[in-house]
Protein backbone atom coordinates (compact mmCIF):
# COMPACT_ATOMS: atom_id res chain seq x y z
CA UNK A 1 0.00 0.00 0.00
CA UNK A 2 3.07 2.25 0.69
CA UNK A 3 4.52 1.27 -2.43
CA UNK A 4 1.30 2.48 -3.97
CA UNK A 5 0.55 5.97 -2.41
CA UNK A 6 4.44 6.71 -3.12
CA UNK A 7 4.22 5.97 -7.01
CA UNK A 8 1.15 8.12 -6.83
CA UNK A 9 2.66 11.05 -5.51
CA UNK A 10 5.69 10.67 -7.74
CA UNK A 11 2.68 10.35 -10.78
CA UNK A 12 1.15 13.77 -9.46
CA UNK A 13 4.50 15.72 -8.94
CA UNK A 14 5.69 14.58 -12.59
CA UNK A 15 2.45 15.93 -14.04
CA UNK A 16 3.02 19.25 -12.25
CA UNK A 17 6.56 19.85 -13.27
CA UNK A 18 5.22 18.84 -16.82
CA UNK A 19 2.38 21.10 -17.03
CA UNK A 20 3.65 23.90 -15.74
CA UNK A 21 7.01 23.53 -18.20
CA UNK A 22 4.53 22.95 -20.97
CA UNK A 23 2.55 26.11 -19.91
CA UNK A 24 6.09 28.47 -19.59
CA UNK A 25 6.11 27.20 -23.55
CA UNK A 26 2.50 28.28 -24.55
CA UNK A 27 3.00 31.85 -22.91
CA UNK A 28 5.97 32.23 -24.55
CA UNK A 29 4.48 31.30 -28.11
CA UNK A 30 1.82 33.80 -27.17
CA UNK A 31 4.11 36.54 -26.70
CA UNK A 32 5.90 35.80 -29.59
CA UNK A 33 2.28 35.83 -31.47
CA UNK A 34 1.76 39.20 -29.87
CA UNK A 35 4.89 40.70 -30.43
CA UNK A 36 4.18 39.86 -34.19
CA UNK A 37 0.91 41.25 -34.30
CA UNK A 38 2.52 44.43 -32.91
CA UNK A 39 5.12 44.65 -35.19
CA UNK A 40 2.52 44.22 -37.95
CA UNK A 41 0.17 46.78 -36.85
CA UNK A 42 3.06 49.02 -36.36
CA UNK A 43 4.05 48.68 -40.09
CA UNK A 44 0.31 49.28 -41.53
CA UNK A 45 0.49 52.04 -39.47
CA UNK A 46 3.45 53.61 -40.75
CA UNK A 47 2.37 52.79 -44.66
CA UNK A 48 -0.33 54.73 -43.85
CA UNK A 49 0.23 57.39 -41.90
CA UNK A 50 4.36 57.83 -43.40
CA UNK A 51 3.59 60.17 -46.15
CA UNK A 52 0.95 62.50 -44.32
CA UNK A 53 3.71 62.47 -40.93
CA UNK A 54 6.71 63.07 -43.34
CA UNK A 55 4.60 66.13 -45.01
CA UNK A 56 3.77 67.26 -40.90
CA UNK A 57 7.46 67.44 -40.52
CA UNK A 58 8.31 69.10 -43.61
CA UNK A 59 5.93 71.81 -42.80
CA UNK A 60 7.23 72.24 -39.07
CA UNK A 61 10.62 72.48 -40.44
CA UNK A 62 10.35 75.15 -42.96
CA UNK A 63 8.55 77.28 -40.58
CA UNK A 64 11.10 76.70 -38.19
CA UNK A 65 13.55 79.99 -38.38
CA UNK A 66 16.71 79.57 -40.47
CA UNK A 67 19.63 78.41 -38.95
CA UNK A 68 23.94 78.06 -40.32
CA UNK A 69 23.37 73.97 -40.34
CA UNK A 70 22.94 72.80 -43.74
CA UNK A 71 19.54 70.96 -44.62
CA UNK A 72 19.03 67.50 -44.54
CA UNK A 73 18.77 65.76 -48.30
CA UNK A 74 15.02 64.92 -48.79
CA UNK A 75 14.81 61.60 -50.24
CA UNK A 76 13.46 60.91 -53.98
CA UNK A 77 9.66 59.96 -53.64
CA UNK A 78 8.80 56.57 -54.87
């Protein structure tokens, strides 16, 4: 009989260390999936928004008084 409860409890422990190393594994797939989702929205984001937010800065900076520093090159559009 104590042969018995002892293999049970070894049963139950091994099923806890597995489970909670399997669930350390899923969280970490579902940050990874919500990092990428991030990232993704973060793109669309910016291939939408980049040409109105680039035209924003252009205006700020020409009605920004003169300075001696040379202007930046504005990239070719395209």
């Amino acid at each position: 009989m104590l042969s018995l409860l002892i293999s049970l409890q070894t049963l139950v422990t091994t099923a806890k260390d597995r489970l909670r190393e399997d669930q350390k594994g899923a969280t970490a797939v579902e940050y990874g999936l919500l990092v990428g989702l991030i990232a993704v929205v973060i793109i669309g984001v910016v291939v939408v928004l980049g040409p109105q937010l680039g035209d924003i800065f252009t205006d700020v900076s020409e009605q920004l008084p003169a300075s001696d520093a040379p202007k930046p090159a504005v990239p070719a559009a395209g």
